[in-house]
N, C-alpha and C. Protein backbone atom coordinates (compact mmCIF):
# COMPACT_ATOMS: atom_id res chain seq x y z
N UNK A 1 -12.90 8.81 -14.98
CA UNK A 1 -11.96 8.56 -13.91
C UNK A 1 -10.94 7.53 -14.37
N UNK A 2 -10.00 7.88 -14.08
CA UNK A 2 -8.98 6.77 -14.53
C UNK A 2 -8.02 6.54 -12.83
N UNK A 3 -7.68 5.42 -13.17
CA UNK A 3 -6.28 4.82 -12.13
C UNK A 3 -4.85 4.87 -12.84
N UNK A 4 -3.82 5.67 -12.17
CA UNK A 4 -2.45 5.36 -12.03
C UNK A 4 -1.55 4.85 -11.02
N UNK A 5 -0.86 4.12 -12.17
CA UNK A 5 -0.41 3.05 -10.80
C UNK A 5 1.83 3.40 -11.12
N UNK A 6 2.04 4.21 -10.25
CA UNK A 6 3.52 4.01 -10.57
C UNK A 6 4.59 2.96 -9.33
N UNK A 7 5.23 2.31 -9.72
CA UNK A 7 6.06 1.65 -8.87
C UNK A 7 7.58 2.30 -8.61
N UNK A 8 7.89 2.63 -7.52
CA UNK A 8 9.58 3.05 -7.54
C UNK A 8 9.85 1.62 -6.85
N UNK A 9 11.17 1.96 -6.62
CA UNK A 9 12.62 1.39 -6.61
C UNK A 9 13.55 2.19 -5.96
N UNK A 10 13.49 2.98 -4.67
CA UNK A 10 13.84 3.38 -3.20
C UNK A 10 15.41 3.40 -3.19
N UNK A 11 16.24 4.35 -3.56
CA UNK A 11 17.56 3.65 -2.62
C UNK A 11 17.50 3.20 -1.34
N UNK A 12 18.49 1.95 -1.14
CA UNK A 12 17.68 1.61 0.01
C UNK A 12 17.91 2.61 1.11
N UNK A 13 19.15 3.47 1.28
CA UNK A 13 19.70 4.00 2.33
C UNK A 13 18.56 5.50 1.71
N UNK A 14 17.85 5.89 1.48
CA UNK A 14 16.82 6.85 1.02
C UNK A 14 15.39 6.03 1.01
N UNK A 15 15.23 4.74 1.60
CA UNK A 15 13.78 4.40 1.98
C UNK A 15 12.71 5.00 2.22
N UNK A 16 13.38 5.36 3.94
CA UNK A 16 12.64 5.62 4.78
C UNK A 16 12.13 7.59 4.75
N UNK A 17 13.06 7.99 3.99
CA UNK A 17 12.72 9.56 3.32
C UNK A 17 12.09 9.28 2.59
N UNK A 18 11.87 8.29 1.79
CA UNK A 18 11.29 8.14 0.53
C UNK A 18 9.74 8.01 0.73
N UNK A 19 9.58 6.96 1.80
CA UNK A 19 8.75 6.36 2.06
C UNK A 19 7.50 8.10 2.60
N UNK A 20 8.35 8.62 3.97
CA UNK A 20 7.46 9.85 4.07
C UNK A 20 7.27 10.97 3.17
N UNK A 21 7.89 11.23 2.12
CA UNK A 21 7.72 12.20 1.18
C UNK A 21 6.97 11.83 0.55
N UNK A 22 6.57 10.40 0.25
CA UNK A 22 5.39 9.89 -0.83
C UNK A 22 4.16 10.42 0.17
N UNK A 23 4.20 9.79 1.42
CA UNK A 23 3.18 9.62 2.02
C UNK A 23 2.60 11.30 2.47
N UNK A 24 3.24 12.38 2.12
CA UNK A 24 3.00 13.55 2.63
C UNK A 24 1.95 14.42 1.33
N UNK A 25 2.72 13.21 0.02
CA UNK A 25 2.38 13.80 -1.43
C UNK A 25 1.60 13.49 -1.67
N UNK A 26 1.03 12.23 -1.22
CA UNK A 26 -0.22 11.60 -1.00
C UNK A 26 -1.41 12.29 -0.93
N UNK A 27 -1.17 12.89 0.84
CA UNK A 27 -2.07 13.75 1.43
C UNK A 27 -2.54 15.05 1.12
N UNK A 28 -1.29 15.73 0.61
CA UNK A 28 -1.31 17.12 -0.15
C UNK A 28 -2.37 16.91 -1.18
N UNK A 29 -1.83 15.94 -2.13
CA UNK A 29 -2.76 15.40 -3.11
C UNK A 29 -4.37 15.33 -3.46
N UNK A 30 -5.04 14.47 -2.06
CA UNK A 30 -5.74 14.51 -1.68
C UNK A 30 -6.49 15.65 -1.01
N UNK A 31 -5.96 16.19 -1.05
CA UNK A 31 -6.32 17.63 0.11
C UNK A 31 -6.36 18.99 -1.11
N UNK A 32 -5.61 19.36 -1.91
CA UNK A 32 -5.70 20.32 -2.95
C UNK A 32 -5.74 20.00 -4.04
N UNK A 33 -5.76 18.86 -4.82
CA UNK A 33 -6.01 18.69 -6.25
C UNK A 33 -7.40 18.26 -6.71
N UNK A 34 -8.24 19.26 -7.16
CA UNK A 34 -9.70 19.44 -7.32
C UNK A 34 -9.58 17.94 -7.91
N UNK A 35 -10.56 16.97 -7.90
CA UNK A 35 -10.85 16.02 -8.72
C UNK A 35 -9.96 14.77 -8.13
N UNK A 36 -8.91 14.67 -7.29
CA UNK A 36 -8.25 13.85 -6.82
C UNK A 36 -8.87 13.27 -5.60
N UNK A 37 -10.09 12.08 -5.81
CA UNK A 37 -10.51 11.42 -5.18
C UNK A 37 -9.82 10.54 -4.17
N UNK A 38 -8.80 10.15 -4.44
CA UNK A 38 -8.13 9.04 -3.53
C UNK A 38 -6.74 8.94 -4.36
N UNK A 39 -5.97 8.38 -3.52
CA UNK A 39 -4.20 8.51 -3.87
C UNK A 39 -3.61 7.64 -2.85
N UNK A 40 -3.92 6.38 -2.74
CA UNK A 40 -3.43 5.30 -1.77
C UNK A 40 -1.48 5.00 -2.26
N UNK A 41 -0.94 5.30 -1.18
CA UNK A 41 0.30 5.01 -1.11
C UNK A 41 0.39 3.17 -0.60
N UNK A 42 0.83 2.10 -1.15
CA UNK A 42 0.47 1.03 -0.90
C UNK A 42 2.14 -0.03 -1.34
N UNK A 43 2.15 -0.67 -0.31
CA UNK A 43 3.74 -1.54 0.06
C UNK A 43 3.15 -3.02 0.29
N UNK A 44 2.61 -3.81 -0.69
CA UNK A 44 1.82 -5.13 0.09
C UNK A 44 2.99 -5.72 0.18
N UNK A 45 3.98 -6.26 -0.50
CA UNK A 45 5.06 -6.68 -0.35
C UNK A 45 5.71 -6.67 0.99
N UNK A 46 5.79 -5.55 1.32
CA UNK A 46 6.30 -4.22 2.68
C UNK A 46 5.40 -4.96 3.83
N UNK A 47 4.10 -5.23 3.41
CA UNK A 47 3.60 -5.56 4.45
C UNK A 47 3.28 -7.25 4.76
N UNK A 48 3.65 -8.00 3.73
CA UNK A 48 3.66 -8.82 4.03
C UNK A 48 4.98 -9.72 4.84
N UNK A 49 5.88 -8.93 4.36
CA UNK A 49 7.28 -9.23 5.20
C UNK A 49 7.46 -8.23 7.09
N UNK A 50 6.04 -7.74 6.92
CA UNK A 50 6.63 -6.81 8.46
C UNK A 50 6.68 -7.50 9.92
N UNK A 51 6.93 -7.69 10.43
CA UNK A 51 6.99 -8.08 11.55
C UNK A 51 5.24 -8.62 12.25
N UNK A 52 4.80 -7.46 12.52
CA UNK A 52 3.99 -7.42 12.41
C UNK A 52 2.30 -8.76 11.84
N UNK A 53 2.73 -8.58 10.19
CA UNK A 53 2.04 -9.69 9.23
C UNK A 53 2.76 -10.75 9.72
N UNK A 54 3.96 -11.15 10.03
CA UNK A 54 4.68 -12.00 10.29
C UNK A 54 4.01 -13.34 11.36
N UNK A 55 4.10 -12.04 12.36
CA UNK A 55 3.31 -12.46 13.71
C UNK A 55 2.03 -12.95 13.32
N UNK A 56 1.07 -12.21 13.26
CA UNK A 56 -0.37 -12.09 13.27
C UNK A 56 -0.63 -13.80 12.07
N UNK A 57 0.22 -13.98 10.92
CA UNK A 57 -0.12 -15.14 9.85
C UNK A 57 0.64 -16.06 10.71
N UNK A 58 1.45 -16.18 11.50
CA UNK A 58 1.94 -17.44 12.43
C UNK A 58 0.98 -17.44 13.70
N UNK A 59 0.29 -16.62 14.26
CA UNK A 59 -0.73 -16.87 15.12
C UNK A 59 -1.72 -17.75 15.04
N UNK A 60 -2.49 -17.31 13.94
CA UNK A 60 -3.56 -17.36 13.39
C UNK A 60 -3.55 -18.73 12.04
N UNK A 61 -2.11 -18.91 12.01
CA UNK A 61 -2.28 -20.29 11.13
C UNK A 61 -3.23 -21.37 11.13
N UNK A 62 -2.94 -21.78 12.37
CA UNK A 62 -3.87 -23.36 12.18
C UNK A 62 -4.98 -22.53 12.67
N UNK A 63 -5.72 -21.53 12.74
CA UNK A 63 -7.11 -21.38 13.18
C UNK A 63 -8.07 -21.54 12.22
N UNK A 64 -7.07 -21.19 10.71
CA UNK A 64 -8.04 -20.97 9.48
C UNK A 64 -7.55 -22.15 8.41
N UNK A 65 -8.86 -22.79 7.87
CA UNK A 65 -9.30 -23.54 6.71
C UNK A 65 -8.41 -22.99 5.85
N UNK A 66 -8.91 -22.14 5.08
CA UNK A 66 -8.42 -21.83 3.46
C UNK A 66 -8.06 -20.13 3.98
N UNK A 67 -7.44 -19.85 3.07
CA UNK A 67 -7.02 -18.50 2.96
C UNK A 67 -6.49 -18.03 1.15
N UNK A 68 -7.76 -16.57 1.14
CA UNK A 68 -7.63 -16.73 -0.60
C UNK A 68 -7.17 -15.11 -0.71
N UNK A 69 -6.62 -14.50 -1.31
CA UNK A 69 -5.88 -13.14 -1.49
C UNK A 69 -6.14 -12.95 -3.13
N UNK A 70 -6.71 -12.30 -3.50
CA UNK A 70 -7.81 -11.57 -4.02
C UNK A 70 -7.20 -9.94 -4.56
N UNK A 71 -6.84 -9.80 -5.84
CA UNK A 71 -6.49 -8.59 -6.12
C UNK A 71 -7.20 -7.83 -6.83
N UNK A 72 -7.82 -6.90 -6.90
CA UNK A 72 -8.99 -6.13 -7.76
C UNK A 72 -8.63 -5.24 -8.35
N UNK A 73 -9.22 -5.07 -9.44
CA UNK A 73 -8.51 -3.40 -10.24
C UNK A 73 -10.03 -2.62 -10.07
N UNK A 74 -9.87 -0.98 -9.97
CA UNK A 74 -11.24 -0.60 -9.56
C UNK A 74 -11.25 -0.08 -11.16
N UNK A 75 -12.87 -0.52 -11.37
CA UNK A 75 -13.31 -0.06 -13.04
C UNK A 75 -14.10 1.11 -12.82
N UNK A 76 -14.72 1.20 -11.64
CA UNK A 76 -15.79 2.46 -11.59
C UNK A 76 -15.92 3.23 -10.08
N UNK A 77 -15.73 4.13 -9.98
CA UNK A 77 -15.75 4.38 -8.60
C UNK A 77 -17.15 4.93 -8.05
């Protein structure tokens, strides 16, 4: 088993097409390519700027001690 990892670079005014055509290729992916275990479409960046993360890390600030973010590469599935 191996991991590929590709990054684009979106026009921006072609984002949001961009964004659902991955996410459709994703699923297709997942769904008919014998041996294609998993195919995570993933924006942490995206999500750390959303509104959303925005909110929820200014809520929740002073509730928490430490906060540690943790990136893993998978070696074996």
């Amino acid at each position: 088993m191996y991991v590929v990892t590709v990054e684009f670079v979106a026009k921006p005014e072609r984002a949001e097409a961009f964004r659902e055509a991955m996410v459709e290729n994703a699923r297709t992916s997942r769904e008919h390519e014998p041996g294609c275990r998993q195919f995570d479409v993933c924006a942490f960046d995206a999500h750390c700027s959303s509104a959303h993360f925005l909110a929820f890390d200014h809520r929740v600030r002073d509730w928490v001690d430490r906060k540690t973010v943790r990136i893993y590469e998978q070696i074996d599935p």
